[in-house]
Protein backbone atom coordinates (compact mmCIF):
# COMPACT_ATOMS: atom_id res chain seq x y z
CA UNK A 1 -166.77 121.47 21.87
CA UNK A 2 -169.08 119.15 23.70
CA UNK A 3 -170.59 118.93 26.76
CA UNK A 4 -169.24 116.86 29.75
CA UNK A 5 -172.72 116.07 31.13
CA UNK A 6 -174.23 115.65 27.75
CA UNK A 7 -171.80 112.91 26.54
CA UNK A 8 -172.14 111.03 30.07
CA UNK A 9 -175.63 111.09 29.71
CA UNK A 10 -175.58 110.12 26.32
CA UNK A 11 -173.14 107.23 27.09
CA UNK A 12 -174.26 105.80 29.80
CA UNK A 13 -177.85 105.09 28.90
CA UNK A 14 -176.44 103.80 25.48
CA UNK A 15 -174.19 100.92 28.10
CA UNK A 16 -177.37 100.29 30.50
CA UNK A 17 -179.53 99.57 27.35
CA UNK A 18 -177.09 97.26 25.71
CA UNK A 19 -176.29 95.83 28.86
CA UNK A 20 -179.47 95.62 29.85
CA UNK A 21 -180.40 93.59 26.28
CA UNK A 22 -177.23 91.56 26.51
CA UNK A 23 -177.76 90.14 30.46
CA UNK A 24 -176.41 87.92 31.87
CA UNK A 25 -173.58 87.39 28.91
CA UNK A 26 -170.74 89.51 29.02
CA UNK A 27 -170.06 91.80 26.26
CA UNK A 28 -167.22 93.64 24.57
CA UNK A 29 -167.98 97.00 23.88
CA UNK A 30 -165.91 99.08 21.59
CA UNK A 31 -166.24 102.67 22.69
CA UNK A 32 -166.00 103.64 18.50
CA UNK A 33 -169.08 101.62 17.98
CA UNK A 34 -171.06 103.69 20.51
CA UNK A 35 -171.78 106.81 18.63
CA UNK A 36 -170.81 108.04 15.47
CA UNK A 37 -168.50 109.79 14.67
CA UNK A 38 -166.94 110.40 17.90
CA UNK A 39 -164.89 113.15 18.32
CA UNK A 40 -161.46 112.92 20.74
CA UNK A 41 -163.28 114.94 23.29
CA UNK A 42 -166.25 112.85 23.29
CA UNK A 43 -164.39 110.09 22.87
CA UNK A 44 -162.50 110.84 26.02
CA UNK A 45 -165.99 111.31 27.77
CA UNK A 46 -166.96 108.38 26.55
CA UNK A 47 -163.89 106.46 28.41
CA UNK A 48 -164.48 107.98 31.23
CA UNK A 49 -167.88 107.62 32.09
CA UNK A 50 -167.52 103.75 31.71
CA UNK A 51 -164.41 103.72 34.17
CA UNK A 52 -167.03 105.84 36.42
CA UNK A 53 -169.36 103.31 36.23
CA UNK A 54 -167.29 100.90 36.54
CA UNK A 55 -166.06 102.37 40.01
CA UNK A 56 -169.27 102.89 41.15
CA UNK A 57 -170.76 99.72 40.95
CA UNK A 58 -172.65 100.05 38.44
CA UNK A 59 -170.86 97.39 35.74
CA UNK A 60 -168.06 95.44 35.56
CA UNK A 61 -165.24 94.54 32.68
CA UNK A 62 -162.30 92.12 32.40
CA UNK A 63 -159.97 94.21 31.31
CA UNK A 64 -159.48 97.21 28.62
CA UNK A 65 -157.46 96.56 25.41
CA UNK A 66 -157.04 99.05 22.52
CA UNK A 67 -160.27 101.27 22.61
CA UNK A 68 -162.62 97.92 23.90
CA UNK A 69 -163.76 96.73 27.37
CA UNK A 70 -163.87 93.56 27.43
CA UNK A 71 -165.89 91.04 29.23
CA UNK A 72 -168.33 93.68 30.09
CA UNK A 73 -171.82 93.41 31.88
CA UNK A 74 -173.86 94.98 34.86
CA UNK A 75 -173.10 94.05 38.17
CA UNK A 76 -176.37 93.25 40.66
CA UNK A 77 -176.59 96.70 41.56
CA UNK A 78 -177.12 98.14 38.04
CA UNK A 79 -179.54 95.55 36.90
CA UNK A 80 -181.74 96.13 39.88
CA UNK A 81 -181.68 99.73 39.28
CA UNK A 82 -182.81 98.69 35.11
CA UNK A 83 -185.42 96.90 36.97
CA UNK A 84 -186.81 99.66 39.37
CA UNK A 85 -189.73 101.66 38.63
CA UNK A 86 -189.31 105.02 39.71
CA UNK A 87 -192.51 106.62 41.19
CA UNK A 88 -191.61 109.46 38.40
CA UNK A 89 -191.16 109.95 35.15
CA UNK A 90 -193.62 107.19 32.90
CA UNK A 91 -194.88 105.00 35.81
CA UNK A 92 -195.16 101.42 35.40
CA UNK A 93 -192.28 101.57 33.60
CA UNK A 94 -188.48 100.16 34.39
CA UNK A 95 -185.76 102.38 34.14
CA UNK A 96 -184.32 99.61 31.43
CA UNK A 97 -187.45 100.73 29.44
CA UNK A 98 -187.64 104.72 29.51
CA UNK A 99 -184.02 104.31 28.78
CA UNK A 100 -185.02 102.27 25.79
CA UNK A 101 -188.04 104.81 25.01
CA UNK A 102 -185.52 107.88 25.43
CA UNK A 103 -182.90 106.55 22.63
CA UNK A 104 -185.30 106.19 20.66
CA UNK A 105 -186.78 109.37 20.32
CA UNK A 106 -183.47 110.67 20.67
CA UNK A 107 -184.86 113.18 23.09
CA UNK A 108 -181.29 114.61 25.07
CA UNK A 109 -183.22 116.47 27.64
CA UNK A 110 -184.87 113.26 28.10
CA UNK A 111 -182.11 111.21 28.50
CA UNK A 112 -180.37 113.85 30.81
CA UNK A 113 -183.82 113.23 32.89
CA UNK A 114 -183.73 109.27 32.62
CA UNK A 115 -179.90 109.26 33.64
CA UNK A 116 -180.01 111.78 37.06
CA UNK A 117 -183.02 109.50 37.93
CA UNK A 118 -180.66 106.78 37.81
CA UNK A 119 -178.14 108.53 39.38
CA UNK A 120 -180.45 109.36 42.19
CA UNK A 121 -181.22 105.59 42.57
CA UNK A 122 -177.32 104.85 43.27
CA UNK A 123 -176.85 106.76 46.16
C-alpha cells in the first residue's frame, strides 16, 4: 500500500522539473513513464495529483487520452513559483533547482519538504 502524500509529493516535483526543463513547449506526459513500475494505487495517485494541479493553477493540458496528458506545460503561476527563492530551505536557490537537487538524491523527506514549500507559495 502506498502513501497518498508520498506519491503526490513524489509526482508532482517529478511534473515541475520536467516542466520546468521543457518551458515554454508543451509536453505529453505519459503517467507510465513517470515512475517505475507503478502500481494501480500509485498510479491512481499519480492521475490525480496532475488533475489537482491542473485545477489549481498550477499547469495546464489539452486534453487526456489513454494514460497521457497531452499538450502539457506550466501555466504563469507555476513557473513563477519554479522561479521563487524561498527565504528557507538552500537559499539562493529556485524552487526549480532544490526540486532538481531533491530527485536527485532521491531524498523523500526532502521532496515532501521541497513540495509543502511549494504548496505554501500557492496560497
Amino acid at each position: 500500500m502506498t502513501n497518498n502524500r508520498t506519491d503526490f509529493n513524489q509526482c508532482t516535483a517529478l511534473i515541475f522539473e520536467l516542466l520546468y526543463q521543457e518551458f515554454p513547449r508543451e509536453t505529453d506526459v505519459a503517467v507510465d513513464d513517470l515512475a517505475e513500475p507503478l502500481d494501480e494505487e500509485m498510479a491512481d495517485n499519480y492521475f490525480a495529483t496532475i488533475r489537482f494541479l491542473q485545477r489549481e493553477g498550477l499547469i495546464r493540458y489539452q486534453k487526456f487520452y489513454f494514460s497521457t496528458f497531452n499538450g502539457m506545460v506550466l501555466t504563469a503561476k507555476g513557473l513563477q513559483i519554479m522561479d521563487t527563492i524561498p527565504n528557507m530551505i538552500q537559499p539562493e536557490q529556485t524552487m526549480a533547482q532544490q526540486i532538481s537537487n531533491v530527485l536527485e538524491e532521491d531524498n523523500e523527506l526532502a521532496i515532501n519538504h521541497v513540495i509543502r514549500e511549494i504548496i505554501k507559495l500557492t496560497g
